[in-house]
Each structure stands twice: as structure tokens, then as C-alpha cells.
PDB file of N, CA and C in Angstrom:
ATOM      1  N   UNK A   1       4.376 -21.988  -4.136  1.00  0.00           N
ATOM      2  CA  UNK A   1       4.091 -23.294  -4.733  1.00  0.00           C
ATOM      3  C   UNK A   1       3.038 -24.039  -3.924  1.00  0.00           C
ATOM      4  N   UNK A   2       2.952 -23.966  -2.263  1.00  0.00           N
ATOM      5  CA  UNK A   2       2.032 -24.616  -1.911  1.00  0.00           C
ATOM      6  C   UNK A   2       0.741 -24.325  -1.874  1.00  0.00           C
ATOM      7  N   UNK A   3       0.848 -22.948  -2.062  1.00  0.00           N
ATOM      8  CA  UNK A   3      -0.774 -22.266  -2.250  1.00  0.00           C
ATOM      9  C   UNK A   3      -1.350 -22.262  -3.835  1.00  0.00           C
ATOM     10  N   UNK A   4      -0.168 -22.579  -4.947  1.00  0.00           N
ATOM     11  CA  UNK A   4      -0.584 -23.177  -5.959  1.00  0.00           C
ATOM     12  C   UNK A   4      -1.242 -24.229  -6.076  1.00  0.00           C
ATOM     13  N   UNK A   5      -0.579 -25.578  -5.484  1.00  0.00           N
ATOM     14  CA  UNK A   5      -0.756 -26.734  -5.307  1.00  0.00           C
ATOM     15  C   UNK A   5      -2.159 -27.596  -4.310  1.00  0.00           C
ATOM     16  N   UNK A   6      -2.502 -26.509  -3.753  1.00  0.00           N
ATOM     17  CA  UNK A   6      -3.510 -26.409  -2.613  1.00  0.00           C
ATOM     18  C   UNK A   6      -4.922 -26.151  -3.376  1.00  0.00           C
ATOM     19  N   UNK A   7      -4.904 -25.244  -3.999  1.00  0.00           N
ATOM     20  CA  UNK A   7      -5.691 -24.644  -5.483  1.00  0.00           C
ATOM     21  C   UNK A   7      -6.089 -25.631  -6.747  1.00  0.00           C
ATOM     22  N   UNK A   8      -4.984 -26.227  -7.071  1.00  0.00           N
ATOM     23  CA  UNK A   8      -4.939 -26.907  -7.980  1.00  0.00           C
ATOM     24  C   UNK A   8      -5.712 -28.522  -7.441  1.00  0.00           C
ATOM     25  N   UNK A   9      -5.110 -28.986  -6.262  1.00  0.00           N
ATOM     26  CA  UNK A   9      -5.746 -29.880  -5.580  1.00  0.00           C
ATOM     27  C   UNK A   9      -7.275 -30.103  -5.456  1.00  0.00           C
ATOM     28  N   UNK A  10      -7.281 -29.033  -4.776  1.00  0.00           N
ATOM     29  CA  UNK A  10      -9.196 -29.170  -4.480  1.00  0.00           C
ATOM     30  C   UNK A  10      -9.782 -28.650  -5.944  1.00  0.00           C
ATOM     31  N   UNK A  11      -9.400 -27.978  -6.862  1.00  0.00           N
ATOM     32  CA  UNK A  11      -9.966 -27.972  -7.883  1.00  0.00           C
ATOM     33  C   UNK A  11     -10.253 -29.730  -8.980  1.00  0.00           C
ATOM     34  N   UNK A  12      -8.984 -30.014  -8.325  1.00  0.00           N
ATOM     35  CA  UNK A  12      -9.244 -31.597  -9.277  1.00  0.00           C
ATOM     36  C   UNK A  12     -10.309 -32.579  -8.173  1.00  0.00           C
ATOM     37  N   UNK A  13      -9.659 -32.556  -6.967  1.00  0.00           N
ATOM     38  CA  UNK A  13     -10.341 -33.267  -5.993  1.00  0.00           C
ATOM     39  C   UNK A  13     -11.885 -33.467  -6.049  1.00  0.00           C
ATOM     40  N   UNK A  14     -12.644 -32.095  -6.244  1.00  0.00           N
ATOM     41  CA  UNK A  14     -13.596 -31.889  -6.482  1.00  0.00           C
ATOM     42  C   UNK A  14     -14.516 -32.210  -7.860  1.00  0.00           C
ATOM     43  N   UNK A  15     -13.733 -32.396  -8.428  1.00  0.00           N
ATOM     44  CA  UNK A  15     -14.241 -32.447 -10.335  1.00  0.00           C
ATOM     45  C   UNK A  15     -14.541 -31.354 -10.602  1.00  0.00           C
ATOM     46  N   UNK A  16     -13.867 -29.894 -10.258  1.00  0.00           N
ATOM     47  CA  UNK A  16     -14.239 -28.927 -11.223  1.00  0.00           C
ATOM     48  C   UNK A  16     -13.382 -29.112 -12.385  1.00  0.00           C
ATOM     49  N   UNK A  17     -12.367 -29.680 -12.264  1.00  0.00           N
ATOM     50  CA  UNK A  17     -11.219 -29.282 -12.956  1.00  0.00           C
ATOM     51  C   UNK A  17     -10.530 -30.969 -13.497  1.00  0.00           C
ATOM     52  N   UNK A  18     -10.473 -31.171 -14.960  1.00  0.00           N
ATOM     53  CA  UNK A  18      -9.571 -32.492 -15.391  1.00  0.00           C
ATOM     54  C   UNK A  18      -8.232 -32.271 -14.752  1.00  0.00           C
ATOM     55  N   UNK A  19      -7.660 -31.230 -14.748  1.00  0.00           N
ATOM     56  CA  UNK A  19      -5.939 -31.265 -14.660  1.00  0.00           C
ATOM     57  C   UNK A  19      -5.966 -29.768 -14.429  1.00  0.00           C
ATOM     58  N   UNK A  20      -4.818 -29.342 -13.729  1.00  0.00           N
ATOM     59  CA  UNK A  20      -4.163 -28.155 -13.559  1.00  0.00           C
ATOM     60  C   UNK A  20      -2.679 -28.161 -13.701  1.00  0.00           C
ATOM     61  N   UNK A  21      -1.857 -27.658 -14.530  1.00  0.00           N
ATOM     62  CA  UNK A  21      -0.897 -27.347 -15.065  1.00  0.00           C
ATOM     63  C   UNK A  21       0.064 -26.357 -14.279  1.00  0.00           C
ATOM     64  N   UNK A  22       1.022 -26.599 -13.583  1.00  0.00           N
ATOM     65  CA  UNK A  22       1.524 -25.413 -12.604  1.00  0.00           C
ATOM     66  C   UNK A  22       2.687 -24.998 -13.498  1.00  0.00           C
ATOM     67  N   UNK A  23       2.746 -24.144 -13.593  1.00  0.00           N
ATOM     68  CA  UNK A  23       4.175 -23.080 -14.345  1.00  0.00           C
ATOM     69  C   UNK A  23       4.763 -22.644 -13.054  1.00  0.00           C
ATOM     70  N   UNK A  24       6.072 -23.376 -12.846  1.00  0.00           N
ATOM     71  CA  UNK A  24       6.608 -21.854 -11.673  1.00  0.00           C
ATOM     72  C   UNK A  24       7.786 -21.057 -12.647  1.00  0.00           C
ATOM     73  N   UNK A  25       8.508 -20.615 -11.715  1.00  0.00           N
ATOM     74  CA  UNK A  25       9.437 -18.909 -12.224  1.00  0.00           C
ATOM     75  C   UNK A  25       8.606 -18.430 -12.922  1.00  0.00           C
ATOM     76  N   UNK A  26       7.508 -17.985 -13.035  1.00  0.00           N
ATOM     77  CA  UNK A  26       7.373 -16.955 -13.830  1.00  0.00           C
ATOM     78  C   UNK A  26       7.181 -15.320 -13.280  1.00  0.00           C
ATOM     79  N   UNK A  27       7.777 -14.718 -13.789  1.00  0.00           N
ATOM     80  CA  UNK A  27       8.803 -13.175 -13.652  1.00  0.00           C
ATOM     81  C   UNK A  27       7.110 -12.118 -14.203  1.00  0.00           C
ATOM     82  N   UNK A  28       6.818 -11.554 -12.720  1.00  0.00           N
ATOM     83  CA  UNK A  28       5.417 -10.486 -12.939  1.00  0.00           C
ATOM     84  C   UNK A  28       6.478  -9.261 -13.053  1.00  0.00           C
ATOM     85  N   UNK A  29       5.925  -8.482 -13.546  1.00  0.00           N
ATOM     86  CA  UNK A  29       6.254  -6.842 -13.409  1.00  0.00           C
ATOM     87  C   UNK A  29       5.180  -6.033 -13.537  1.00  0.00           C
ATOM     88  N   UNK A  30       4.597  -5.365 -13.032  1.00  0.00           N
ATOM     89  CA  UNK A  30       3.064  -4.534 -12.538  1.00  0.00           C
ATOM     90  C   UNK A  30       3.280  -3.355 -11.779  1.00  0.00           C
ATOM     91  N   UNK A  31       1.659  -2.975 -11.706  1.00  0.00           N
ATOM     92  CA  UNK A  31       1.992  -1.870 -10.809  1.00  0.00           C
ATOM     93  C   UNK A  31       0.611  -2.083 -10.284  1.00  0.00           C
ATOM     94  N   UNK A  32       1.014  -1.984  -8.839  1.00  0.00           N
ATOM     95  CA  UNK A  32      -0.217  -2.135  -7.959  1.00  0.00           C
ATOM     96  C   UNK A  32      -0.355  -1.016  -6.586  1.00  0.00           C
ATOM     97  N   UNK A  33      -1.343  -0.436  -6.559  1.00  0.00           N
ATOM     98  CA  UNK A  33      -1.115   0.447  -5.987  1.00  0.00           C
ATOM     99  C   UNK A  33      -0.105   1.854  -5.520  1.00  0.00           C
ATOM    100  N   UNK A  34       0.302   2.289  -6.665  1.00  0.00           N
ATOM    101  CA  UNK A  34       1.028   3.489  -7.032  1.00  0.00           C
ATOM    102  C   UNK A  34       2.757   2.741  -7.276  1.00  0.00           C
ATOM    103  N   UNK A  35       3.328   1.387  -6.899  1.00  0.00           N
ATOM    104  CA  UNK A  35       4.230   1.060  -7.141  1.00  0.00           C
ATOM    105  C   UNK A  35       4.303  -0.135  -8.156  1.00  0.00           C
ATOM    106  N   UNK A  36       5.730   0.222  -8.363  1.00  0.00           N
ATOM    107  CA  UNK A  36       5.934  -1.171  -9.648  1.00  0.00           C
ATOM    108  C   UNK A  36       6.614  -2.382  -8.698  1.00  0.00           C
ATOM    109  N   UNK A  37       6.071  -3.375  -9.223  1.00  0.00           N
ATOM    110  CA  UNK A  37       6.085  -4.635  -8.043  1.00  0.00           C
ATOM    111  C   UNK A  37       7.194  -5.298  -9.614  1.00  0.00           C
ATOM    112  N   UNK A  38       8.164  -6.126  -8.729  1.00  0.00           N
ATOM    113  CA  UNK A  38       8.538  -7.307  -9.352  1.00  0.00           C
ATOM    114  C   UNK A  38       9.137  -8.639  -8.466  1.00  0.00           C
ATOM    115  N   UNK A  39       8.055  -9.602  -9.146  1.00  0.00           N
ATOM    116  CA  UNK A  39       7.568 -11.052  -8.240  1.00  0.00           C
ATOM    117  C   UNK A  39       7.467 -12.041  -8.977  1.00  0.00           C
ATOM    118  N   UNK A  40       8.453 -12.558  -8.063  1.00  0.00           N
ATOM    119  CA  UNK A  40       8.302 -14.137  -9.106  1.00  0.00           C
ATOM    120  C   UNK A  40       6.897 -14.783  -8.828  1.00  0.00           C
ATOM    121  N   UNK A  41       6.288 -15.337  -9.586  1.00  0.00           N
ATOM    122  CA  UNK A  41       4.821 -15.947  -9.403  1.00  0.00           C
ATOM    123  C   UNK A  41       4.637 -17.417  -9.809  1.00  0.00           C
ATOM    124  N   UNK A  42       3.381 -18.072  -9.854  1.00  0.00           N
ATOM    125  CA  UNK A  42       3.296 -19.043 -10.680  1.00  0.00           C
ATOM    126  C   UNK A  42       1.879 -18.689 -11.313  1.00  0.00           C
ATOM    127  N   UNK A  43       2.069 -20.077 -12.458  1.00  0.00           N
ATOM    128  CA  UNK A  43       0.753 -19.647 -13.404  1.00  0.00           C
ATOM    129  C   UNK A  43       0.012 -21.085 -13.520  1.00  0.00           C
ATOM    130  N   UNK A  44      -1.120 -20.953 -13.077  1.00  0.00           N
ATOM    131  CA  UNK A  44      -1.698 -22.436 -13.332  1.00  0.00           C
ATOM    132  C   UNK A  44      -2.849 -22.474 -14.273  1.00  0.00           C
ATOM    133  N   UNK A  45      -2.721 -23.141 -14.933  1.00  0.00           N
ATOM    134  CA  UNK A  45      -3.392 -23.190 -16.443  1.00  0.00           C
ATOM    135  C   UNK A  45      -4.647 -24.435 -15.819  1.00  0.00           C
ATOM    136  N   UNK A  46      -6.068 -24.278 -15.611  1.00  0.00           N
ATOM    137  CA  UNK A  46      -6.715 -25.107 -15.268  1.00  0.00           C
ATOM    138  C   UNK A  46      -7.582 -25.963 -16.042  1.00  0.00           C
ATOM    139  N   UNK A  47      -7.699 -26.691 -16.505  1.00  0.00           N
ATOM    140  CA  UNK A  47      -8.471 -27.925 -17.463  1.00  0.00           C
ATOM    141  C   UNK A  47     -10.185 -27.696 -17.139  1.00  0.00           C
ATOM    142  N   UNK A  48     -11.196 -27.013 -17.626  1.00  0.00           N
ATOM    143  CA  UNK A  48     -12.663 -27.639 -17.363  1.00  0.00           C
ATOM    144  C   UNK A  48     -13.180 -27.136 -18.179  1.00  0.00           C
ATOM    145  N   UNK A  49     -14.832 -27.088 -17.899  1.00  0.00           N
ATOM    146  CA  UNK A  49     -15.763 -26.892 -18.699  1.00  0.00           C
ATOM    147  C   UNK A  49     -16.060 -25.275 -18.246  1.00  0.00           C
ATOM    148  N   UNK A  50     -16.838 -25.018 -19.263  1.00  0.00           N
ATOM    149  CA  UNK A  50     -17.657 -23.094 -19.277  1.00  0.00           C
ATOM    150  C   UNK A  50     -18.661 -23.599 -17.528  1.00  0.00           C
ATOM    151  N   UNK A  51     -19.889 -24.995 -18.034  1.00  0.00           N
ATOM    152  CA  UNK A  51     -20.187 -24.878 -16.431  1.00  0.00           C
ATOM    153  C   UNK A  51     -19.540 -24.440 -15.416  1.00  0.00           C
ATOM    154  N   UNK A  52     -18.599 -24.807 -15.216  1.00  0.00           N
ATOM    155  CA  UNK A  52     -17.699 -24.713 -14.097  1.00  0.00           C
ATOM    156  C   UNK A  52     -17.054 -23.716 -13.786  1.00  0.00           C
ATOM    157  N   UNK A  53     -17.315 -22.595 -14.731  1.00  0.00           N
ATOM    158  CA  UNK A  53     -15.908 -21.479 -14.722  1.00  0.00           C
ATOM    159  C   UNK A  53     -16.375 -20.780 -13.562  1.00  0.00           C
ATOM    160  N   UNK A  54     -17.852 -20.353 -12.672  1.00  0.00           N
ATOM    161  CA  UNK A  54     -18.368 -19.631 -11.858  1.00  0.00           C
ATOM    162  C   UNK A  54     -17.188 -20.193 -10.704  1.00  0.00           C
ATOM    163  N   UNK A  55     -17.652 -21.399 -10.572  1.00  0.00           N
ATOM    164  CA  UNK A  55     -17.181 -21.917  -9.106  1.00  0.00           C
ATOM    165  C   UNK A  55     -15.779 -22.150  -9.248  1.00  0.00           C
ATOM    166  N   UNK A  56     -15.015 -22.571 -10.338  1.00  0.00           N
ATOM    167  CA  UNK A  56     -13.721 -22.711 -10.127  1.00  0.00           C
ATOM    168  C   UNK A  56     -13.195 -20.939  -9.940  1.00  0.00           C
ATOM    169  N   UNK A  57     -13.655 -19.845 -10.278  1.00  0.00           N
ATOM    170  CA  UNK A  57     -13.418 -18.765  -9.712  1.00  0.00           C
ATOM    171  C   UNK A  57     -13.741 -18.161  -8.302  1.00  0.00           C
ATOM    172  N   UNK A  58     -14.632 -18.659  -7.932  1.00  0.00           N
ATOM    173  CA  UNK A  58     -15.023 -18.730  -6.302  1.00  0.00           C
ATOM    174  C   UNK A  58     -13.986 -19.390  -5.747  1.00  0.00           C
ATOM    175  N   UNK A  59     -13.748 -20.753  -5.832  1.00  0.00           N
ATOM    176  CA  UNK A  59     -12.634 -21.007  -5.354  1.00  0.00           C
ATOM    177  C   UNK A  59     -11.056 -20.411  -5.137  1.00  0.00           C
ATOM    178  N   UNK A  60     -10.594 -20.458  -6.160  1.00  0.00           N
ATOM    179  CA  UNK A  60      -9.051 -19.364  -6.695  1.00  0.00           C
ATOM    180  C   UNK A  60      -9.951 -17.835  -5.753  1.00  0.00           C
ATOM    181  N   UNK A  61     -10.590 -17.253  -5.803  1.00  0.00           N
ATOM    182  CA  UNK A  61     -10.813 -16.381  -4.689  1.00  0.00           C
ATOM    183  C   UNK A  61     -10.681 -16.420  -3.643  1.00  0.00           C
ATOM    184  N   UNK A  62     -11.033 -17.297  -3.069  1.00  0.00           N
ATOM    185  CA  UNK A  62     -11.161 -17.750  -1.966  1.00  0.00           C
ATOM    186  C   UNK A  62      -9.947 -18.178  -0.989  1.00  0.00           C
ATOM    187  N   UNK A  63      -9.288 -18.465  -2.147  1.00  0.00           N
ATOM    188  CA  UNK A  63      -7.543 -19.371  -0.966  1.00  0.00           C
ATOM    189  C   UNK A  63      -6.775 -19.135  -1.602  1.00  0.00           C
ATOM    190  N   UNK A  64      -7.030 -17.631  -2.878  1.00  0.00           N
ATOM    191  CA  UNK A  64      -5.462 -17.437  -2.830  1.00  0.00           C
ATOM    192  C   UNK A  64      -5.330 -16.080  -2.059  1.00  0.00           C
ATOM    193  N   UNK A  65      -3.767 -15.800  -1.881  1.00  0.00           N
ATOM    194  CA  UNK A  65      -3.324 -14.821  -0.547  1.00  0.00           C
ATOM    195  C   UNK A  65      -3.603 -13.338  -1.459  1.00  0.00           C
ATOM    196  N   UNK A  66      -3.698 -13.180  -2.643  1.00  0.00           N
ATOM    197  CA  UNK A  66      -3.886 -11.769  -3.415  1.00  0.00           C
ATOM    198  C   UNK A  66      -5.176 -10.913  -2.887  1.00  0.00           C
ATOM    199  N   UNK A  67      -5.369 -10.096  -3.126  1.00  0.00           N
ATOM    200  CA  UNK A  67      -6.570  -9.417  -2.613  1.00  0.00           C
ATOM    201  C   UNK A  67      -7.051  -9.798  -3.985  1.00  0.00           C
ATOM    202  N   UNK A  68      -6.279  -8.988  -5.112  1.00  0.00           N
ATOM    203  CA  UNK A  68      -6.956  -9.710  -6.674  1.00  0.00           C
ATOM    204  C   UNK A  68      -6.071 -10.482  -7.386  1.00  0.00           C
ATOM    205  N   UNK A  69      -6.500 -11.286  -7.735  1.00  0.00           N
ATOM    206  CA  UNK A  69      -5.501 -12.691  -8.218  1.00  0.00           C
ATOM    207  C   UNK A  69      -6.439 -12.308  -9.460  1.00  0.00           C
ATOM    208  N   UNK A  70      -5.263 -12.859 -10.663  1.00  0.00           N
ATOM    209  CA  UNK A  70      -5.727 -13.162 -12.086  1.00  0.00           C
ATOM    210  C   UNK A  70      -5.843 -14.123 -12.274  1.00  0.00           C
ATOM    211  N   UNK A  71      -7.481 -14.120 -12.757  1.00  0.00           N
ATOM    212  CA  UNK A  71      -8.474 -15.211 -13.273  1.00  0.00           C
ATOM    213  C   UNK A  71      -8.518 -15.032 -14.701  1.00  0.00           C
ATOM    214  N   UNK A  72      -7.694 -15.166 -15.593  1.00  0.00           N
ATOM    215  CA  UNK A  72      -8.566 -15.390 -17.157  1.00  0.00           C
ATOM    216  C   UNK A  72      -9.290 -16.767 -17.475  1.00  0.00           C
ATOM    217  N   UNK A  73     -10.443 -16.438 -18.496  1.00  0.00           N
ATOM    218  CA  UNK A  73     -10.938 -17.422 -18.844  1.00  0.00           C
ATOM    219  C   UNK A  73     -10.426 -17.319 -20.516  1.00  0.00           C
ATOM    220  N   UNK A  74      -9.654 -18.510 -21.588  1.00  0.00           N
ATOM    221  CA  UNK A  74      -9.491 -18.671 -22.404  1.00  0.00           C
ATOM    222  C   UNK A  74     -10.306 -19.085 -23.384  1.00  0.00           C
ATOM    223  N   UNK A  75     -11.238 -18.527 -24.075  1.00  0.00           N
ATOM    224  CA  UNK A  75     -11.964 -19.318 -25.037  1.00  0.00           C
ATOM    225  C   UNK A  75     -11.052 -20.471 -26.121  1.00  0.00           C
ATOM    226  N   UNK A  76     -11.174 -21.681 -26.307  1.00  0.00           N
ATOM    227  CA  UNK A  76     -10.227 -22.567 -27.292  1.00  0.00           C
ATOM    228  C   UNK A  76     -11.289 -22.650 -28.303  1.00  0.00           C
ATOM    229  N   UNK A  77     -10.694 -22.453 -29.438  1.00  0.00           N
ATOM    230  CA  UNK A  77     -11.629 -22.243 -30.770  1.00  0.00           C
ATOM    231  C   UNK A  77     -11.336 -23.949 -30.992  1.00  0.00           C
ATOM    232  N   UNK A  78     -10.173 -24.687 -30.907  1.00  0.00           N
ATOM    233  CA  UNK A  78     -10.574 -26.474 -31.208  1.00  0.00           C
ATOM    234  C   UNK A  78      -9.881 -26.870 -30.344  1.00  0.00           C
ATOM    235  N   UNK A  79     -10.000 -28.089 -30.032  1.00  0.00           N
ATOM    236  CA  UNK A  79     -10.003 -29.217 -29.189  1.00  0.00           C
ATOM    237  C   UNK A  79      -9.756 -30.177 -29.736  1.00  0.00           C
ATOM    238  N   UNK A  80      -8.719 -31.282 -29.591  1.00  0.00           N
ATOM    239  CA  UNK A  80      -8.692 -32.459 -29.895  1.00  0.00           C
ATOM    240  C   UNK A  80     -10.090 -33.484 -29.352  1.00  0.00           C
ATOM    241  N   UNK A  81     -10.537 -34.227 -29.729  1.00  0.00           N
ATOM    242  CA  UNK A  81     -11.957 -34.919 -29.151  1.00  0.00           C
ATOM    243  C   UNK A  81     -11.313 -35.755 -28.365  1.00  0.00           C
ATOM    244  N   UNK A  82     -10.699 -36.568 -28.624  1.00  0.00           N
ATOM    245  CA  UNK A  82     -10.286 -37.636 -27.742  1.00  0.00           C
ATOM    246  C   UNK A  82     -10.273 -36.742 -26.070  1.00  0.00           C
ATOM    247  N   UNK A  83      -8.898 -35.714 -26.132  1.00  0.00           N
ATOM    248  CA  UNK A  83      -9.388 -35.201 -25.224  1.00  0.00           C
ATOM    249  C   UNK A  83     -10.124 -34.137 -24.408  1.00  0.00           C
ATOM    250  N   UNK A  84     -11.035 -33.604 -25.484  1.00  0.00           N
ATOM    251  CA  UNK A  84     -12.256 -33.419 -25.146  1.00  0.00           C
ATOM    252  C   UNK A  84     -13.055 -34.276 -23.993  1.00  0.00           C
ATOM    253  N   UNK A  85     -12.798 -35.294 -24.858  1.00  0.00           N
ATOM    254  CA  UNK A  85     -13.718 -36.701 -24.530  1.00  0.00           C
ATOM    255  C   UNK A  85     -13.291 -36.895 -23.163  1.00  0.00           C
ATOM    256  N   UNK A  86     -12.341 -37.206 -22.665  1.00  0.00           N
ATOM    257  CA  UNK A  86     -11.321 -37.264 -21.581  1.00  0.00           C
ATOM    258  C   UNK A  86     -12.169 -36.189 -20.240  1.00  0.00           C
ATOM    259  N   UNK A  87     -11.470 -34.825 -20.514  1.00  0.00           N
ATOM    260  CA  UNK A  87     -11.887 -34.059 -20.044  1.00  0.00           C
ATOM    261  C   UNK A  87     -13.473 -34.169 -19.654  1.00  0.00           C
ATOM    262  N   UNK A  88     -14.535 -34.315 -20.238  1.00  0.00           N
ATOM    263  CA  UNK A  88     -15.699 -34.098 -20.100  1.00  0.00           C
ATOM    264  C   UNK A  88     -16.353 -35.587 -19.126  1.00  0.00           C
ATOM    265  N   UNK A  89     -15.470 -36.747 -19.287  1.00  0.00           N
ATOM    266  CA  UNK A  89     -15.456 -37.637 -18.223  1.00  0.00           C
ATOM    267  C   UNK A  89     -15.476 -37.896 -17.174  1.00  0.00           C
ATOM    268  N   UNK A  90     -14.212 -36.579 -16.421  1.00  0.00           N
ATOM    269  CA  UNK A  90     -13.401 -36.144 -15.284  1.00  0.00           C
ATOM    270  C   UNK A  90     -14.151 -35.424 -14.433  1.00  0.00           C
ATOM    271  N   UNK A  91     -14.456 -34.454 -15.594  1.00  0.00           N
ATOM    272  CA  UNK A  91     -15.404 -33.312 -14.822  1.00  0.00           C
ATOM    273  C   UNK A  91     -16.556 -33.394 -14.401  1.00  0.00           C
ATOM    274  N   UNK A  92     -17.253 -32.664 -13.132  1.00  0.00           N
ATOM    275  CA  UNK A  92     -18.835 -32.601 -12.778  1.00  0.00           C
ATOM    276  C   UNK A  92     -19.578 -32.042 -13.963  1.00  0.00           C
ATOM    277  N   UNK A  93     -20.073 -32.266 -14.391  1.00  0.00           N
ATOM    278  CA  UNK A  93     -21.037 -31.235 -14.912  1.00  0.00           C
ATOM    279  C   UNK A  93     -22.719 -31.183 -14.742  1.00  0.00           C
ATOM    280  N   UNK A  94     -22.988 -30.433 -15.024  1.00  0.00           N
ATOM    281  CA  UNK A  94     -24.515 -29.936 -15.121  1.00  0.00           C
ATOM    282  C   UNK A  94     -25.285 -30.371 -16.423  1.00  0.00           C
ATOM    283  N   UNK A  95     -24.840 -29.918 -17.329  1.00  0.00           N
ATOM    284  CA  UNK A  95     -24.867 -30.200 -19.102  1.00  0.00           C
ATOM    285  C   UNK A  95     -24.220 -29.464 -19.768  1.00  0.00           C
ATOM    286  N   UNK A  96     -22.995 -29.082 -19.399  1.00  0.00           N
ATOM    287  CA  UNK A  96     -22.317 -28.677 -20.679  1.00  0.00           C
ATOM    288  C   UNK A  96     -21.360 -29.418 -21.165  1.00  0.00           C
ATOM    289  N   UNK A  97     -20.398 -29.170 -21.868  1.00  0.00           N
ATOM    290  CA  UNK A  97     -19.372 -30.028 -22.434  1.00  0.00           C
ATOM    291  C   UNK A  97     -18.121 -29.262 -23.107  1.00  0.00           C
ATOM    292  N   UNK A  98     -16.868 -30.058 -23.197  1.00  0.00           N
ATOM    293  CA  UNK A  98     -15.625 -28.646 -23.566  1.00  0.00           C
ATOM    294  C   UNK A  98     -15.979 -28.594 -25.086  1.00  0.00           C
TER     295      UNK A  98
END
């Protein structure tokens, strides 16, 4: 949780990120390196723009303890505008927009 929270922090701190969403218990089952792993994890769902997706992945590289940590990026086909609108406030950007 604190290396979630640490993540999630400097991602908002910074304005890459409107909000980060922490899920804990959630139950992995995998296989990593010739064994099947089962680990409780967490999942943090992060709020920004496409600008941003480079560096908010540099980051999550960077300080979490995985050698490979899962990064998906979600394409959202709609958006409420309002918070669209919200979001695109929060965030640094360059010129893009959610």
C-alpha cells in the first residue's frame, strides 16, 4: 500500500495525473519465471491525458519494486465533459486533452 500510495502521490503532486484510484486485495495468479506466483496486489487506476502516458510510465518504472510492473493504457471511447473538463484543468499538458 505504501509503494502504491507513493506512486499515486507524485503522480498527482506533479500534474501528470487528476486522481489515482487505489484498489487493494486484489488476488494475482501468474506465472513468472517457470513458477505460478499467488499475491495479493493492488491496482491503481490513474486519471490523465495520452500527453502524459510516456512519463507517467517512466515514473511507475521507476519506484515500483517489480522488475516488470503492469502498465496498461485504456483507450475510453466517451467521457463525461464536465469531467473531462475537470481532468484537463488538473493536468500539465503540452496540447492535448482527455
Amino acid at each position: 500500500m505504501q509503494e502504491g500510495e507513493q506512486i499515486a502521490s507524485k503522480l498527482v503532486k506533479s500534474k501528470l495525473a487528476a486522481c489515482v484510484n487505489i484498489l487493494p486485495n486484489v488476488k494475482s495468479i501468474y506465472e513468472w519465471k517457470g513458477s505460478i506466483h499467488n499475491d495479493d496486489e493492488l491496482l491503481l487506476f490513474i486519471k490523465t491525458i495520452r500527453d502524459n502516458e510516456s512519463q507517467v510510465y517512466d515514473i511507475i518504472r521507476d519506484m515500483h519494486s517489480y522488475e516488470t510492473p503492469e502498465i496498461i493504457t485504456l483507450n475510453i471511447k466517451n467521457i463525461d465533459r464536465k469531467y473531462a473538463d475537470w481532468l484537463n484543468s488538473v493536468v500539465k499538458t503540452n496540447h492535448g486533452k482527455a
